[in-house]
Protein backbone atom coordinates (compact mmCIF):
# COMPACT_ATOMS: atom_id res chain seq x y z
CA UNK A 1 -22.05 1.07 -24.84
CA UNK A 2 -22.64 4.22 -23.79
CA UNK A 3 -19.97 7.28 -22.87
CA UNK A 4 -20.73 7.87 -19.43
CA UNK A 5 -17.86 9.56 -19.02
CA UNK A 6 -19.73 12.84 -21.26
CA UNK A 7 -23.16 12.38 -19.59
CA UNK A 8 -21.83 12.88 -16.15
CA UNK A 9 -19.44 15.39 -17.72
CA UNK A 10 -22.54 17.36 -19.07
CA UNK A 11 -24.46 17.03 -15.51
CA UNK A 12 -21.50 18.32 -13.87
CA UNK A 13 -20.52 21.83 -15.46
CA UNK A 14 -22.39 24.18 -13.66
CA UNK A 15 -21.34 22.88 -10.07
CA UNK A 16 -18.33 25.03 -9.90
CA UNK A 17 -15.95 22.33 -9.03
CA UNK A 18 -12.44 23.08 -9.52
CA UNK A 19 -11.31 21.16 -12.71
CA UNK A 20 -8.60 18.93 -11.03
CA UNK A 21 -12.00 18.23 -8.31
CA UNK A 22 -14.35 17.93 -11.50
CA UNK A 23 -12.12 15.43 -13.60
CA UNK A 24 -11.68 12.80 -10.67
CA UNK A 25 -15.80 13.22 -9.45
CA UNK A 26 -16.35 12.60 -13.07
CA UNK A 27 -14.27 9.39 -13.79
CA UNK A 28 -15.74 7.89 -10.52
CA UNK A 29 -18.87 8.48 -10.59
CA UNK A 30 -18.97 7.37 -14.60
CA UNK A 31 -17.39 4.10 -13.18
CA UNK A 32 -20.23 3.61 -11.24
CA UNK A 33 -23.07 4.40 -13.54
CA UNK A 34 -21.49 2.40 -15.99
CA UNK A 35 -21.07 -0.70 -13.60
CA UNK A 36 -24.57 0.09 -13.09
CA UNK A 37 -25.59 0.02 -16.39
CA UNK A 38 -24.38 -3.30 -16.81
CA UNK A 39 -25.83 -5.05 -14.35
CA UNK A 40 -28.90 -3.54 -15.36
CA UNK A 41 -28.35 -4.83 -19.13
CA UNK A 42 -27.09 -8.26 -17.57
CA UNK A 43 -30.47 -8.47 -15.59
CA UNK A 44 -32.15 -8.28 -19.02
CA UNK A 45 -33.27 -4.62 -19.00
CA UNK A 46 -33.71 -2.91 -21.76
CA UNK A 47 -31.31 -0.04 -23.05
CA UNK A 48 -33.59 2.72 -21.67
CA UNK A 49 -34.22 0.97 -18.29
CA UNK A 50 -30.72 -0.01 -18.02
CA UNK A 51 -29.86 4.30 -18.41
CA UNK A 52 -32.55 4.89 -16.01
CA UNK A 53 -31.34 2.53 -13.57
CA UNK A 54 -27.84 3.93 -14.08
CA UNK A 55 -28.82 7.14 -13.11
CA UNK A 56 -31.04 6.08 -10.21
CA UNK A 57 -27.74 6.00 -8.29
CA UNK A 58 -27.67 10.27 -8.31
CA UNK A 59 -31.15 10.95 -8.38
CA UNK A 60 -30.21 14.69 -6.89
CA UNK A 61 -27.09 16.54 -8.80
CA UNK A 62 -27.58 19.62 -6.56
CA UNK A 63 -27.43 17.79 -3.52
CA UNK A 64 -24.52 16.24 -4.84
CA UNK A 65 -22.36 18.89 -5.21
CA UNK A 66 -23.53 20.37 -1.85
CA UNK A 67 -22.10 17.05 -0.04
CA UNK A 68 -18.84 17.69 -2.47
CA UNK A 69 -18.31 20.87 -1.19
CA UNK A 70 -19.10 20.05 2.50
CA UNK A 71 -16.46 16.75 2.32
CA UNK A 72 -13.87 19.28 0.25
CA UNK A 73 -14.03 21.35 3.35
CA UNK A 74 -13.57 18.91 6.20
CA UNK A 75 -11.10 17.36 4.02
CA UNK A 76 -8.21 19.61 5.01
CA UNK A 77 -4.74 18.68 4.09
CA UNK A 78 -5.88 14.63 4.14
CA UNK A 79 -5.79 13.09 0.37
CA UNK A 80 -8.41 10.41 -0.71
CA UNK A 81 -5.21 7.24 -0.28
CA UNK A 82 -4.46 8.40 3.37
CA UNK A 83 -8.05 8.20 4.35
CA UNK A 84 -9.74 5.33 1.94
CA UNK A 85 -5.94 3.14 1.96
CA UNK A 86 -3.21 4.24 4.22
CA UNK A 87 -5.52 4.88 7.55
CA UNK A 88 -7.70 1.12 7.30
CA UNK A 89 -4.38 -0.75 6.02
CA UNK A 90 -2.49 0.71 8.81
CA UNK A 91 -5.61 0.44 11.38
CA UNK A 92 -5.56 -3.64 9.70
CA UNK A 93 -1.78 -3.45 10.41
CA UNK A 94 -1.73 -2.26 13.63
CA UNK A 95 -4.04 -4.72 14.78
CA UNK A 96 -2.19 -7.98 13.24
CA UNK A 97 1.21 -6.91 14.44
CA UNK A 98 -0.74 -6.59 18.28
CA UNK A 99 -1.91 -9.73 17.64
CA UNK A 100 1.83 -10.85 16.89
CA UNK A 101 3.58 -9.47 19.66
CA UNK A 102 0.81 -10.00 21.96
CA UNK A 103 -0.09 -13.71 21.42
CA UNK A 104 3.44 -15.30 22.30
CA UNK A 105 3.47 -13.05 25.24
CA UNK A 106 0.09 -14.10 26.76
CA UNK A 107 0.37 -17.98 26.20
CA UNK A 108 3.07 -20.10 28.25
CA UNK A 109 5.35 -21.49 26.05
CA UNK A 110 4.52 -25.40 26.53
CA UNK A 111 1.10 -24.34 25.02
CA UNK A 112 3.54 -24.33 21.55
CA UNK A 113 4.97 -27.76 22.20
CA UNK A 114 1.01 -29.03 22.66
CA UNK A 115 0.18 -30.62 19.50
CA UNK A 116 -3.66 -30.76 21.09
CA UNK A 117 -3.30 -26.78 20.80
CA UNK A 118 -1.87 -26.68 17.48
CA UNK A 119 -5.20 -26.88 15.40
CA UNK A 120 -6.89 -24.27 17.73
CA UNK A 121 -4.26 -21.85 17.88
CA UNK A 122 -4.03 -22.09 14.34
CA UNK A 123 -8.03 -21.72 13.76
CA UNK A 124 -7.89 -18.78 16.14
CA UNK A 125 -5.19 -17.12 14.23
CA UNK A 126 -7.12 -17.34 10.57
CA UNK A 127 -10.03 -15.91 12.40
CA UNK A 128 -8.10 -13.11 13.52
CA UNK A 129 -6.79 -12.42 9.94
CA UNK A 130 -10.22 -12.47 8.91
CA UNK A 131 -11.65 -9.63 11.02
CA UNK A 132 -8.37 -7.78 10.21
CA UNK A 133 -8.64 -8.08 5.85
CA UNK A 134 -12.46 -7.14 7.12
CA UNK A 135 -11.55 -4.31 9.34
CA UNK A 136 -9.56 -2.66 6.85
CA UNK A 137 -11.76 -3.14 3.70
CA UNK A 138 -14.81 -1.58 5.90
CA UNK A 139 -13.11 1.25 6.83
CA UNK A 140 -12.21 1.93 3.28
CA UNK A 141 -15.44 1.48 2.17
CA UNK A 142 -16.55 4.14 4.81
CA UNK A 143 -13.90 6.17 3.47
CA UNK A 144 -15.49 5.99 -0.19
CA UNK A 145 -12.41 3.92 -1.34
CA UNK A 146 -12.77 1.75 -4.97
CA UNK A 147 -12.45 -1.97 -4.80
CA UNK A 148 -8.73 -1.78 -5.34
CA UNK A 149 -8.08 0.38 -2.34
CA UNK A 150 -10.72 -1.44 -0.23
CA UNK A 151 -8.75 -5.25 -0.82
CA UNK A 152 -5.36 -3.03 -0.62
CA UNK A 153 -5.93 -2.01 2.65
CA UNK A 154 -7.41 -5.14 3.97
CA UNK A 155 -4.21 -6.99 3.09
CA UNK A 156 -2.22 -4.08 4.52
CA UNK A 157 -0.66 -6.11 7.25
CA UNK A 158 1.20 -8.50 4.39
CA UNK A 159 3.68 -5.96 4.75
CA UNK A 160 4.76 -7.05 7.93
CA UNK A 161 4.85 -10.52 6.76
CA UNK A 162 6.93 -10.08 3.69
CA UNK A 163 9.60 -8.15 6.24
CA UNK A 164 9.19 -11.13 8.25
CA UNK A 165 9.97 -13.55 5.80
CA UNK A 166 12.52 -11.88 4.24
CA UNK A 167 14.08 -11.55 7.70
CA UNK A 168 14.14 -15.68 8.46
CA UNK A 169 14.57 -16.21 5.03
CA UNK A 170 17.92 -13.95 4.71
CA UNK A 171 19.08 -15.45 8.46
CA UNK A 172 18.89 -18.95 7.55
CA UNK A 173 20.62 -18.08 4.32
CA UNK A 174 23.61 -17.05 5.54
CA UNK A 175 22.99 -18.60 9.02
CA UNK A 176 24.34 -22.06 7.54
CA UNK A 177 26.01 -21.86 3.86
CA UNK A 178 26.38 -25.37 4.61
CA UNK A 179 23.13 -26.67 4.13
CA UNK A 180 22.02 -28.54 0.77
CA UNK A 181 20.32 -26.12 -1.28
CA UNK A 182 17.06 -28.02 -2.05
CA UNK A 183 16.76 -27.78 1.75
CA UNK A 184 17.31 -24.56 1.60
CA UNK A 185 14.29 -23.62 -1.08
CA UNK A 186 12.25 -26.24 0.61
CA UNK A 187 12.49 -23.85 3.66
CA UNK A 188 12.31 -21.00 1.70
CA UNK A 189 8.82 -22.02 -0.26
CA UNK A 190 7.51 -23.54 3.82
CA UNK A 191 7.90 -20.07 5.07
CA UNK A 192 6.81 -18.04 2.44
CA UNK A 193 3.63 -20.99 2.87
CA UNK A 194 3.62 -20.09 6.61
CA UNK A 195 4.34 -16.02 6.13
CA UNK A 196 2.63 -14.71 3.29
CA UNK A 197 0.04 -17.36 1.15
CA UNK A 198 -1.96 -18.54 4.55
CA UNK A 199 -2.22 -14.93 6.32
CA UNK A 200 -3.12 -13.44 2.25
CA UNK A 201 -5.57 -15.51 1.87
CA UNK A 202 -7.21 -15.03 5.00
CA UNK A 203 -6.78 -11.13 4.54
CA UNK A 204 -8.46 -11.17 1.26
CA UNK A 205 -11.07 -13.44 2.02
CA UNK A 206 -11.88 -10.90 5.03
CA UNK A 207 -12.34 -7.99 2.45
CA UNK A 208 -15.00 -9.83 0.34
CA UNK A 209 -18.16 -8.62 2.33
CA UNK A 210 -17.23 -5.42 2.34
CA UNK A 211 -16.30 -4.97 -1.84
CA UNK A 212 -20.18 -4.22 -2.74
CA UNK A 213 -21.10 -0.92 -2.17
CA UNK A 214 -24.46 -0.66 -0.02
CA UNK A 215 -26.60 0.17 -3.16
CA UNK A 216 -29.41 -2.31 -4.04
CA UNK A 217 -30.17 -3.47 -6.98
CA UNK A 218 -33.66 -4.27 -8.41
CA UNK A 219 -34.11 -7.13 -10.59
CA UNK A 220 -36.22 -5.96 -14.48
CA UNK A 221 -39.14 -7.85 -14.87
C-alpha cells in the first residue's frame, strides 16, 4: 500500500498554499488517488499501472493550484460545509417542507378519506423524496463535497421529520396517560415507520446516482 498521503505531499510544496490550505488539499486529494489506486489494483492492474492510473486523475499540478487559488478567491467568507452540506441539505429541506405545507393545502380533504388515492398519493410522495435526497446530493457534488457530505445533505430534510415525530410522539404521550402502554410504543414505532424510516430511505436512495464522482475509469487489459 502505498503513502499517498507523502507523494501528493511532495507534488504539493512549491504551490505556495497556506499550510492550513495545503494540509486539507493534501488529505483529499490522497483520498482520491488512493481510491483510485485501488480500483485500479482491483481491476487487476499491475502495481505500476495501478500508480499511473492513480495519478491520471491530476495529470497538470500547475493548473491545479491555479484553479486553487482562483476558488480560494471567490470563496470569500463561505467554508467548504456551508457550500458542499448546509446550502444542498437546506435547498433538499426547503423543498420537502414546500412539499409538506403545500400538498394538504392544494388537495380537498375527501381526496384523504379516498382509499383509491391512497396508493398514488403515497407513490407520488416517495417520488418526491427521491428528487429531493437527489437534489441535495447533486448539489454537493457540484460543490466538491465527499460522499459523507453528499448523502448528509441529501437526507437533510430528516430533520424536519425527526421534529415532527418527536412533536406527535410527545402530544400523544401526554395527550392520554391513560392509554395501555404497548399501544402507546405500537404508535410510537408506526410513526417513527411513517416519519423517519420511509422518507430516509427514499432520501438516501435519491443520493446514490450522484455518490460517483464524474471520473471514468478504464478497465487493464
Amino acid at each position: 500500500m502505498r503513502d499517498w498521503s507523502s507523494v501528493v505531499r511532495s507534488r504539493l510544496i512549491a504551490l505556495g498554499i497556506e499550510a492550513e490550505r495545503e494540509e486539507e488539499i493534501r488529505a483529499e486529494l490522497a483520498e482520491h488517488l488512493e481510491d483510485a489506486y485501488v480500483d485500479a489494483i482491483r481491476r487487476g492492474c499491475t502495481e505500476e499501472d495501478a500508480v499511473a492510473r492513480a495519478l491520471e486523475r491530476v495529470p497538470d499540478w500547475t493548473r491545479l493550484a491555479d484553479a486553487i487559488r482562483r476558488a480560494d478567491q471567490k470563496e470569500g467568507p463561505m467554508s467548504p460545509d456551508a457550500k458542499t452540506l448546509w446550502l444542498p441539505g437546506m435547498a433538499a429541506l426547503g423543498c420537502a417542507a414546500a412539499v409538506m405545507l403545500g400538498v394538504p393545502r392544494l388537495l380537498p380533504a375527501s381526496l384523504w378519506l379516498d382509499p383509491r388515492a391512497t396508493m398514488p398519493m403515497t407513490a407520488g410522495l416517495l417520488l418526491s423524496y427521491l428528487a429531493f435526497g437527489a437534489l441535495g446530493a447533486s448539489l454537493s457534488r457540484r460543490a466538491g463535497g465527499g460522499v459523507a457530505a453528499r448523502v448528509a445533505a441529501g437526507i437533510f430534510p430528516l430533520a424536519l421529520h425527526v421534529s415532527m415525530f418527536v412533536t406527535v410522539v410527545v402530544a400523544a404521550m401526554f395527550g392520554d396517560r391513560r392509554s395501555p402502554e404497548a399501544i402507546q410504543i405500537n404508535f410510537q414505532l408506526g410513526a417513527a415507520l411513517i416519519f423517519i424510516v420511509i422518507p430516509g430511505i427514499a432520501l438516501t436512495v435519491g443520493t446514490l446516482p450522484f455518490l460517483r464522482d464524474n471520473a471514468k475509469t478504464r478497465a487493464c487489459a
